[in-house]
PDB file of N, CA and C in Angstrom:
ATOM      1  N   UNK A   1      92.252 105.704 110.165  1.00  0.00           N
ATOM      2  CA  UNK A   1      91.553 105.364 108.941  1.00  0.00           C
ATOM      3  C   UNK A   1      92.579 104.893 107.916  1.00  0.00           C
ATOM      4  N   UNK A   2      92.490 103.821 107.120  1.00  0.00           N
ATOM      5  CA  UNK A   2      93.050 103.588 106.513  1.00  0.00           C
ATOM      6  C   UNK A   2      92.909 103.919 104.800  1.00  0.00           C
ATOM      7  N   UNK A   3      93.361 104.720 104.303  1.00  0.00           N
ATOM      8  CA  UNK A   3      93.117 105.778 103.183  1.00  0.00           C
ATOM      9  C   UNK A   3      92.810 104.754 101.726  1.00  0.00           C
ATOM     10  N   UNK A   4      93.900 103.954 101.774  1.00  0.00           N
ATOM     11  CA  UNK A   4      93.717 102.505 100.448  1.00  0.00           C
ATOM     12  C   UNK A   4      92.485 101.908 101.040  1.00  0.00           C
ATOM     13  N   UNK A   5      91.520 101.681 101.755  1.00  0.00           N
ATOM     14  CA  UNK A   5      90.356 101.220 101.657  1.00  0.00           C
ATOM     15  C   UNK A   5      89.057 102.368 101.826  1.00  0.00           C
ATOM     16  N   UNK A   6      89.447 103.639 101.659  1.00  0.00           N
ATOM     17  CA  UNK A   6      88.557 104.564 101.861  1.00  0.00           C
ATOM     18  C   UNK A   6      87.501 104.583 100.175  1.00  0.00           C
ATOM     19  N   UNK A   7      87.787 104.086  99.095  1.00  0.00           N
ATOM     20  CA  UNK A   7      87.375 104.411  97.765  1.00  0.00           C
ATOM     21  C   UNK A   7      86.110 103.522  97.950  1.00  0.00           C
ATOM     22  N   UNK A   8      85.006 104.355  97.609  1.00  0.00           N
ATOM     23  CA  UNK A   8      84.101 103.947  97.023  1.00  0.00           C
ATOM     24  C   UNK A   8      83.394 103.219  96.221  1.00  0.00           C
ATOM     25  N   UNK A   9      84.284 103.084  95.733  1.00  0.00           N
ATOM     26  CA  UNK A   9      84.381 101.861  94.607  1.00  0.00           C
ATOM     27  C   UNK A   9      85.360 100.566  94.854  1.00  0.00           C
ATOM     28  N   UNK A  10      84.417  99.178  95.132  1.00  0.00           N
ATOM     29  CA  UNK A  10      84.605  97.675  95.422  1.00  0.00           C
ATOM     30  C   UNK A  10      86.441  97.596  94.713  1.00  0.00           C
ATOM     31  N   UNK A  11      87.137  97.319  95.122  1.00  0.00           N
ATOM     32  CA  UNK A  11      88.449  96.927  94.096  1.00  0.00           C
ATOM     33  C   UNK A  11      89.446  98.225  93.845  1.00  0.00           C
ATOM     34  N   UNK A  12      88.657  99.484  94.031  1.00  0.00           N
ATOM     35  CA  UNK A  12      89.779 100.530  93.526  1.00  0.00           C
ATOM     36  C   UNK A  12      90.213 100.797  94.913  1.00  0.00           C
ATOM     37  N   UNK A  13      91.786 101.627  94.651  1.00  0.00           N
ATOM     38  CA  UNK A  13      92.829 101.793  96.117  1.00  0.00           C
ATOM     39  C   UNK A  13      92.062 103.209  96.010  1.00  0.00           C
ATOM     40  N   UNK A  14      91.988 103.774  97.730  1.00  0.00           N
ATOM     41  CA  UNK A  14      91.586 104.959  97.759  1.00  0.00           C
ATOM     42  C   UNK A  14      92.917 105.632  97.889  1.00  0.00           C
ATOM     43  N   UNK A  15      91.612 107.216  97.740  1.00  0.00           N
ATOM     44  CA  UNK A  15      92.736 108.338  97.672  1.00  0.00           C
ATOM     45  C   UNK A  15      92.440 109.142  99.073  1.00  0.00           C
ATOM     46  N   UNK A  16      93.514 110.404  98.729  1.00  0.00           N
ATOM     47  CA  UNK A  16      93.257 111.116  99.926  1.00  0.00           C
ATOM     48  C   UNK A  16      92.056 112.046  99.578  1.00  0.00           C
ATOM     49  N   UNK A  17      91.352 111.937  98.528  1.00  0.00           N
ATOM     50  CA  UNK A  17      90.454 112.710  97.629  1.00  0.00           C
ATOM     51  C   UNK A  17      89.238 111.627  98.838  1.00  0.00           C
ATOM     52  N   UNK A  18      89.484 110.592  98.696  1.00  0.00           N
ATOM     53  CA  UNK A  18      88.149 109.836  98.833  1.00  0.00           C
ATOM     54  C   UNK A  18      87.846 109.614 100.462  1.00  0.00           C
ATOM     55  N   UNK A  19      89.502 110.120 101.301  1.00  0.00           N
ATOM     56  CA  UNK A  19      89.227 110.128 102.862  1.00  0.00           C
ATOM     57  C   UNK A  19      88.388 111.349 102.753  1.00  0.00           C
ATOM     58  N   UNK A  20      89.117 112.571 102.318  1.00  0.00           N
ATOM     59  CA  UNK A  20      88.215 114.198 102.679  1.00  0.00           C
ATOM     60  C   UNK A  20      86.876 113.743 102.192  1.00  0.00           C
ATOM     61  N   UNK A  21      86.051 112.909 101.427  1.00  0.00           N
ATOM     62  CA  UNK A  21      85.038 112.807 101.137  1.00  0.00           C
ATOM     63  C   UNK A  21      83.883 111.855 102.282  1.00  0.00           C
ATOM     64  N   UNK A  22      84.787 111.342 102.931  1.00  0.00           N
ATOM     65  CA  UNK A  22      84.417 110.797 104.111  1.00  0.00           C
ATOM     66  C   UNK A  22      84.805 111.539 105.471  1.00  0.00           C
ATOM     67  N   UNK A  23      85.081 112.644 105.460  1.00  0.00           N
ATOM     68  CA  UNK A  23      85.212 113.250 106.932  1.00  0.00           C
ATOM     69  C   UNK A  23      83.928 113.884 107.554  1.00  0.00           C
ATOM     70  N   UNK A  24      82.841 114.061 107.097  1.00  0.00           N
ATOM     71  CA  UNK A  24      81.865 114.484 107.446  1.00  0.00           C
ATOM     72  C   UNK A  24      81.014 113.326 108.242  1.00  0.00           C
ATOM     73  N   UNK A  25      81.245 112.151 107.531  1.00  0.00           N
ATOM     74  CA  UNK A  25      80.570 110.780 108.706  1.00  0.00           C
ATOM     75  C   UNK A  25      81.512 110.721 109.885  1.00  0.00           C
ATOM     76  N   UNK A  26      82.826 110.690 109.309  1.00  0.00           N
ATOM     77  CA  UNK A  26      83.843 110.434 110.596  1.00  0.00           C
ATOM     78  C   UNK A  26      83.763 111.694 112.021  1.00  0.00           C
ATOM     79  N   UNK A  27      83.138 112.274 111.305  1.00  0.00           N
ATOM     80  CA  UNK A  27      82.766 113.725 112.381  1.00  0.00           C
ATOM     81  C   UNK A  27      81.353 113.416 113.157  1.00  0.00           C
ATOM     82  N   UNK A  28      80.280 112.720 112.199  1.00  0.00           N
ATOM     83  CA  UNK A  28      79.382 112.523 112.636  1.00  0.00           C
ATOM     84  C   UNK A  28      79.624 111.415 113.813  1.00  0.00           C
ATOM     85  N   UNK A  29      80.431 110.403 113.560  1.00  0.00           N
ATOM     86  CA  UNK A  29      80.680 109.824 114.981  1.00  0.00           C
ATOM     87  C   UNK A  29      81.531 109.911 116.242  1.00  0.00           C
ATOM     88  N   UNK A  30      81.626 111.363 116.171  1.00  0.00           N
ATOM     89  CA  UNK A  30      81.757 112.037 117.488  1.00  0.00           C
ATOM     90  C   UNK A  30      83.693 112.077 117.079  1.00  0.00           C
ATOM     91  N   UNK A  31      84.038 111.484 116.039  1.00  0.00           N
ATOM     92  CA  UNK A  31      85.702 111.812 116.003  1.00  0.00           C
ATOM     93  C   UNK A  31      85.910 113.621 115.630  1.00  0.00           C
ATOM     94  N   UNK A  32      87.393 113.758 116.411  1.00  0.00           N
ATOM     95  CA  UNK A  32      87.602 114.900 115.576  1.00  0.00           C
ATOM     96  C   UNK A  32      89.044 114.861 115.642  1.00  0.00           C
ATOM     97  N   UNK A  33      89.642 113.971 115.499  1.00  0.00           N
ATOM     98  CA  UNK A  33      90.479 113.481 115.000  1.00  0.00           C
ATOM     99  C   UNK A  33      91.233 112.703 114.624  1.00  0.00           C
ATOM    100  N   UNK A  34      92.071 112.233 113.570  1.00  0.00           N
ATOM    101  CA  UNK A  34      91.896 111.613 112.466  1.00  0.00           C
ATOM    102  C   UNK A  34      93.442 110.853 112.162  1.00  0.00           C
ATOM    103  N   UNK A  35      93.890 109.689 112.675  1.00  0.00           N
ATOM    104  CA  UNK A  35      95.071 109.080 112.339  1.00  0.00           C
ATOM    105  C   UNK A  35      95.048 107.790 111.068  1.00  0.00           C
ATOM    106  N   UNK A  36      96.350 108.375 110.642  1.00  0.00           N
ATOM    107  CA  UNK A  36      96.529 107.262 109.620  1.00  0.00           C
ATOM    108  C   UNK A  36      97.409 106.083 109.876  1.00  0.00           C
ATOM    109  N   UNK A  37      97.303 105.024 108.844  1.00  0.00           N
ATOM    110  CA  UNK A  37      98.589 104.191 108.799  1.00  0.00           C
ATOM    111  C   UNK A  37      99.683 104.524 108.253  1.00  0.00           C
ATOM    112  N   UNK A  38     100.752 103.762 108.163  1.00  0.00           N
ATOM    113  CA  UNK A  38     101.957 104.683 107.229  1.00  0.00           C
ATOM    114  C   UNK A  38     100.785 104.596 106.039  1.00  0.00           C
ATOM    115  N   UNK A  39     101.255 105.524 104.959  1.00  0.00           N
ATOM    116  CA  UNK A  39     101.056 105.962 103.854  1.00  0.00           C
ATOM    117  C   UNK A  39     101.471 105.634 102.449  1.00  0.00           C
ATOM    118  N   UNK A  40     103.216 105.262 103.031  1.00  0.00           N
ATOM    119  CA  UNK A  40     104.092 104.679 101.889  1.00  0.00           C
ATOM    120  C   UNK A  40     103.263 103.815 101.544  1.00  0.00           C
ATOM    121  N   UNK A  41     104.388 103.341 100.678  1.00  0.00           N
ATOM    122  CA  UNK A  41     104.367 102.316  99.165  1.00  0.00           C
ATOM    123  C   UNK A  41     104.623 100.930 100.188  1.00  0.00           C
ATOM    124  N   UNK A  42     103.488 100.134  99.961  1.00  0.00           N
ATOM    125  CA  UNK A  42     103.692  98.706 100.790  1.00  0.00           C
ATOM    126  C   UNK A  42     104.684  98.327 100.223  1.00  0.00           C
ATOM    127  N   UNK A  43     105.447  97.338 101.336  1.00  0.00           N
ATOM    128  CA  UNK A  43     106.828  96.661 100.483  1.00  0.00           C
ATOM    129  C   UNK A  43     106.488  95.206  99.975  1.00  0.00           C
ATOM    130  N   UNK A  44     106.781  94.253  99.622  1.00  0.00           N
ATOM    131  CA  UNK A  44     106.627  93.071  99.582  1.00  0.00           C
ATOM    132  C   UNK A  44     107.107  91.866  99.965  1.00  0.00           C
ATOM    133  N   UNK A  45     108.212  92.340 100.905  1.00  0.00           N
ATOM    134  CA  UNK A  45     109.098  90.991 101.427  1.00  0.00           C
ATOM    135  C   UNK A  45     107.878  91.360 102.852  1.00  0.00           C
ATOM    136  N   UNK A  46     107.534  90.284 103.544  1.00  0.00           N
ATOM    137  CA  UNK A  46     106.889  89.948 104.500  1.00  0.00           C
ATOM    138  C   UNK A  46     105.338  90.158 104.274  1.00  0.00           C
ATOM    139  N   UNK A  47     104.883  90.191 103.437  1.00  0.00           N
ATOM    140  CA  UNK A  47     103.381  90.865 103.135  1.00  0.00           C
ATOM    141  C   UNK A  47     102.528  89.907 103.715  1.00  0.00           C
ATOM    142  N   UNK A  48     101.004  90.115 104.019  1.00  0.00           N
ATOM    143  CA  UNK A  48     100.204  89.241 104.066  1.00  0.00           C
ATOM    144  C   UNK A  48      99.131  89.484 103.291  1.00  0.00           C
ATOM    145  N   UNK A  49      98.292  88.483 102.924  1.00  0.00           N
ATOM    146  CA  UNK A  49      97.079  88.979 102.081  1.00  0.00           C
ATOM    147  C   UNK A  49      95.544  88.700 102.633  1.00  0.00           C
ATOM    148  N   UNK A  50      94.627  88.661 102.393  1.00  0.00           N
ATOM    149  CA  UNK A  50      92.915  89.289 102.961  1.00  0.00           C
ATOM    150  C   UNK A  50      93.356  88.194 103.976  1.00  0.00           C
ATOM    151  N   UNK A  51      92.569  88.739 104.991  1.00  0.00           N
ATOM    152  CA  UNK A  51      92.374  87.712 106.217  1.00  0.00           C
ATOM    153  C   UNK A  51      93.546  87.349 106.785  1.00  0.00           C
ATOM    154  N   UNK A  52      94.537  87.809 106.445  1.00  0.00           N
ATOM    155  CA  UNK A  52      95.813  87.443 107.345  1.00  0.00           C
ATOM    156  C   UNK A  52      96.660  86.676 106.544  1.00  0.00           C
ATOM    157  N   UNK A  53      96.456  85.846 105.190  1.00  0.00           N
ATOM    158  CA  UNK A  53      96.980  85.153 105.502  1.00  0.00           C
ATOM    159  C   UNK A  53      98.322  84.976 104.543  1.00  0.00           C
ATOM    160  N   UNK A  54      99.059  83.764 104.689  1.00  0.00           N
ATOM    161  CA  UNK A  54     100.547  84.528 104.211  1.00  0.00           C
ATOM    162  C   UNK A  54     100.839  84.177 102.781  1.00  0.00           C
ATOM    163  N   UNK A  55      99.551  83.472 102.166  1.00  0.00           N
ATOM    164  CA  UNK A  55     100.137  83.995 100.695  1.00  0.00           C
ATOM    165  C   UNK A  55      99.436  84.868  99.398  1.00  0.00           C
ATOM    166  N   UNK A  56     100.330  86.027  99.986  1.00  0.00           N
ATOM    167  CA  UNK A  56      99.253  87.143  99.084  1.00  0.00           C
ATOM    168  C   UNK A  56      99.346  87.303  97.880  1.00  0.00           C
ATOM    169  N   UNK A  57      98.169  87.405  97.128  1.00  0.00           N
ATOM    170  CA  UNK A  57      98.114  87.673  95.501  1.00  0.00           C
ATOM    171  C   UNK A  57      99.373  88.737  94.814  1.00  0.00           C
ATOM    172  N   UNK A  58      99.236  88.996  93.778  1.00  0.00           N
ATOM    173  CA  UNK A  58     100.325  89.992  93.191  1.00  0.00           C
ATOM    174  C   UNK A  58      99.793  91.545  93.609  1.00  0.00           C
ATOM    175  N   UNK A  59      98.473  91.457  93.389  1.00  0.00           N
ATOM    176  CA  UNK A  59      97.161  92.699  93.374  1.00  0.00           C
ATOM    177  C   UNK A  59      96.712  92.906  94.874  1.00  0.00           C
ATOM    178  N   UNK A  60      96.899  92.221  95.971  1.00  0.00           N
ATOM    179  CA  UNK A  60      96.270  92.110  96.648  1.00  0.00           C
ATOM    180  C   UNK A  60      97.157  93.870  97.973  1.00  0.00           C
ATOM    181  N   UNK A  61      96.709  94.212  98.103  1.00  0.00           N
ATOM    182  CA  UNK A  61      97.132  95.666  98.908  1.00  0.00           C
ATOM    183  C   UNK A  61      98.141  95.300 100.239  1.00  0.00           C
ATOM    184  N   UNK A  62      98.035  94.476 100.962  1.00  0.00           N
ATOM    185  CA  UNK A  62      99.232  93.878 101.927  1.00  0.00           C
ATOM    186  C   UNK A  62      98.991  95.179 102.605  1.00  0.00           C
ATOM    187  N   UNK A  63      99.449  94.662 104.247  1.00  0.00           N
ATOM    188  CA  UNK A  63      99.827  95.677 105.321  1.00  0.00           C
ATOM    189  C   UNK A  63     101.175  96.917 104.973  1.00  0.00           C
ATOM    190  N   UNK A  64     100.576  97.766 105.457  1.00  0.00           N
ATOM    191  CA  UNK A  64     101.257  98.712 105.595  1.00  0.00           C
ATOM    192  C   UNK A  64     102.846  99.096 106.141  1.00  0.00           C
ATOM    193  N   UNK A  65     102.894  97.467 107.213  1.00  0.00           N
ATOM    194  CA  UNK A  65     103.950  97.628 107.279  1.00  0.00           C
ATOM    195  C   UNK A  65     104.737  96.760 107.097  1.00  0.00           C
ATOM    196  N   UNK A  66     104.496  96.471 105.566  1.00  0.00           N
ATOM    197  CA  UNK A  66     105.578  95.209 104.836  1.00  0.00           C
ATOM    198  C   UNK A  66     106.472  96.025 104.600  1.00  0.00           C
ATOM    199  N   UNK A  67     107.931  95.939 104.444  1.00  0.00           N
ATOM    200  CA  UNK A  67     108.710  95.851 103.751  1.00  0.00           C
ATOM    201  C   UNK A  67     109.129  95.822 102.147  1.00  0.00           C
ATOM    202  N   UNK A  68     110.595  96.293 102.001  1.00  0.00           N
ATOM    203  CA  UNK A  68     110.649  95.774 100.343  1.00  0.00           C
ATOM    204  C   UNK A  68     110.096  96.062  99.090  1.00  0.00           C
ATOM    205  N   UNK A  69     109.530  97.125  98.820  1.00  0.00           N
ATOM    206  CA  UNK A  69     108.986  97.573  97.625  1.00  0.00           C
ATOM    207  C   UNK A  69     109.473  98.193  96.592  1.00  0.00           C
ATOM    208  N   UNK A  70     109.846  97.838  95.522  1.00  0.00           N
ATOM    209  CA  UNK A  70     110.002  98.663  94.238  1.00  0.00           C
ATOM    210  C   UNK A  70     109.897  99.958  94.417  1.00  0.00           C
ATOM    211  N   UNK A  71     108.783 100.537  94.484  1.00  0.00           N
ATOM    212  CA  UNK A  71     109.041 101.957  95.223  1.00  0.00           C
ATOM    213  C   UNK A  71     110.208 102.493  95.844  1.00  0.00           C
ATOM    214  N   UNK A  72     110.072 102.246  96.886  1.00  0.00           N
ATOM    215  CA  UNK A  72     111.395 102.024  97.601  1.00  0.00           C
ATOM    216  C   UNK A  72     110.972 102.639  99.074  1.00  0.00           C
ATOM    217  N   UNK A  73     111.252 102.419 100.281  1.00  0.00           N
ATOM    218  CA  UNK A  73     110.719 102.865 101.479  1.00  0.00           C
ATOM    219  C   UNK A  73     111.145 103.986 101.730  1.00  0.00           C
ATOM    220  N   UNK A  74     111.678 104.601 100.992  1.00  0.00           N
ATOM    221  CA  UNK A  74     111.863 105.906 102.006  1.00  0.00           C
ATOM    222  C   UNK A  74     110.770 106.880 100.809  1.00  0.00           C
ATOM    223  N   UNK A  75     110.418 106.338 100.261  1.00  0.00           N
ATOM    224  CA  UNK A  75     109.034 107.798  99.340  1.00  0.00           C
ATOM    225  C   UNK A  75     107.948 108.134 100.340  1.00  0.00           C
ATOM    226  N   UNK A  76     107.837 108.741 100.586  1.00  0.00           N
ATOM    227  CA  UNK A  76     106.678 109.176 101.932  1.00  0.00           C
ATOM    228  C   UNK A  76     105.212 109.055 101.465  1.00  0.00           C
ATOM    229  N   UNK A  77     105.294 109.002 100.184  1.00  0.00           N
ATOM    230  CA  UNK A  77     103.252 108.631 100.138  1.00  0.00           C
ATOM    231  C   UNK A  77     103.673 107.755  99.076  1.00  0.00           C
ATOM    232  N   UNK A  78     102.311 106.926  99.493  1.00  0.00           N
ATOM    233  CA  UNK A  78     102.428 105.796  98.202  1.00  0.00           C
ATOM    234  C   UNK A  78     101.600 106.346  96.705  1.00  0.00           C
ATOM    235  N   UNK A  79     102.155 106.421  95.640  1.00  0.00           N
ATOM    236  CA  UNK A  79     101.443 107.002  94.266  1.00  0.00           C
ATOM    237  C   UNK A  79     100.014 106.974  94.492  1.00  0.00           C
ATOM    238  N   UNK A  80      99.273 105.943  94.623  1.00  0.00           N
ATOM    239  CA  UNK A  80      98.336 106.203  94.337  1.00  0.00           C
ATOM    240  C   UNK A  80      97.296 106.705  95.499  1.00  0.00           C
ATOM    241  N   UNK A  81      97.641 107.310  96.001  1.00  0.00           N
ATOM    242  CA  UNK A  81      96.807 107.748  97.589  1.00  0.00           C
ATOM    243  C   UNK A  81      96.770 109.466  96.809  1.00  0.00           C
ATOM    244  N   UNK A  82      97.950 109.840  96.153  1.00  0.00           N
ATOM    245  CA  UNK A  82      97.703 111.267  95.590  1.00  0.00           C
ATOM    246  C   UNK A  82      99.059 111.912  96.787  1.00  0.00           C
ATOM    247  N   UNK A  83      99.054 113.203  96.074  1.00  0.00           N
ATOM    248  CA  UNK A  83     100.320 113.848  96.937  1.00  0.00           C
ATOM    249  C   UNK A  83      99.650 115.077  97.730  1.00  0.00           C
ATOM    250  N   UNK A  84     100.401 115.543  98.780  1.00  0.00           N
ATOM    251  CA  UNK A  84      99.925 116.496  99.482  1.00  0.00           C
ATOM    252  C   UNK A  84      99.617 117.656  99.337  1.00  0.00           C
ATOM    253  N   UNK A  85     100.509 118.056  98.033  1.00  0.00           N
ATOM    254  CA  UNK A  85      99.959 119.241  97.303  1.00  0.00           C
ATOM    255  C   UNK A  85      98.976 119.075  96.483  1.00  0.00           C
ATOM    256  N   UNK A  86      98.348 117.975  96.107  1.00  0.00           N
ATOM    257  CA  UNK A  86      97.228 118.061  95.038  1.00  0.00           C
ATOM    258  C   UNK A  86      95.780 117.361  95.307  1.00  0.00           C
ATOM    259  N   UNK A  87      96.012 116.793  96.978  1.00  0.00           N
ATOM    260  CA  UNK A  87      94.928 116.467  97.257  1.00  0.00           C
ATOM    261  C   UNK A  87      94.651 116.479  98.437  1.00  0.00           C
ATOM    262  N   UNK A  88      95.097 117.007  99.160  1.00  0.00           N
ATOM    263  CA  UNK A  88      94.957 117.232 101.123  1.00  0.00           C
ATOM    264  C   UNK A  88      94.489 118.820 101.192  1.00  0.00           C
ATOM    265  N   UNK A  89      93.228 119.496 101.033  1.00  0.00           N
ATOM    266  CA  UNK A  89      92.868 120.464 101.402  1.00  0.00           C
ATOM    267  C   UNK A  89      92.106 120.239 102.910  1.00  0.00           C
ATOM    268  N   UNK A  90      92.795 119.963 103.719  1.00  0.00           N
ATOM    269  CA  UNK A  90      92.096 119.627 104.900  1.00  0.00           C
ATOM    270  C   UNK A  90      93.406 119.717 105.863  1.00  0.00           C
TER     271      UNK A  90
END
């Protein structure tokens, strides 16, 4: 599952608030268990944007496994997904 498209809301990045809010369908279809993509902070050298293709907006969320981010790659969750102490009761 990919957690930045789990939000409920058209345009906002999901959280890990908004996967646990979806584990009860993901159960309903016979899963019972549950992998992610990396998590980090997308980078931006190699990104792609909707549909594949290679020139992505500033806003646009890019694969997971771009490269290159301000962030910096070694932070293990990306900010806005939420941190493990304050939103993974699961």
């Amino acid at each position: 599952m990919f957690p930045r498209s789990a939000s409920p809301v058209a345009g906002r990045h999901g959280t890990f608030r908004d996967v646990e809010a979806r584990l009860g369908y993901v159960a309903e279809m016979g899963f019972d268990v549950l992998y992610l993509p990396p998590i980090h902070p997308i980078g931006r050298a190699f990104r792609k944007g909707p549909n594949n293709t290679l020139t992505p907006g500033p806003n646009d969320p890019g694969c997971p496994w771009a490269i290159g981010g301000p962030e910096g790659a070694t932070r293990p969750i990306h900010p806005e997904l939420g941190t493990f102490e304050t939103s993974l009761a699961w």
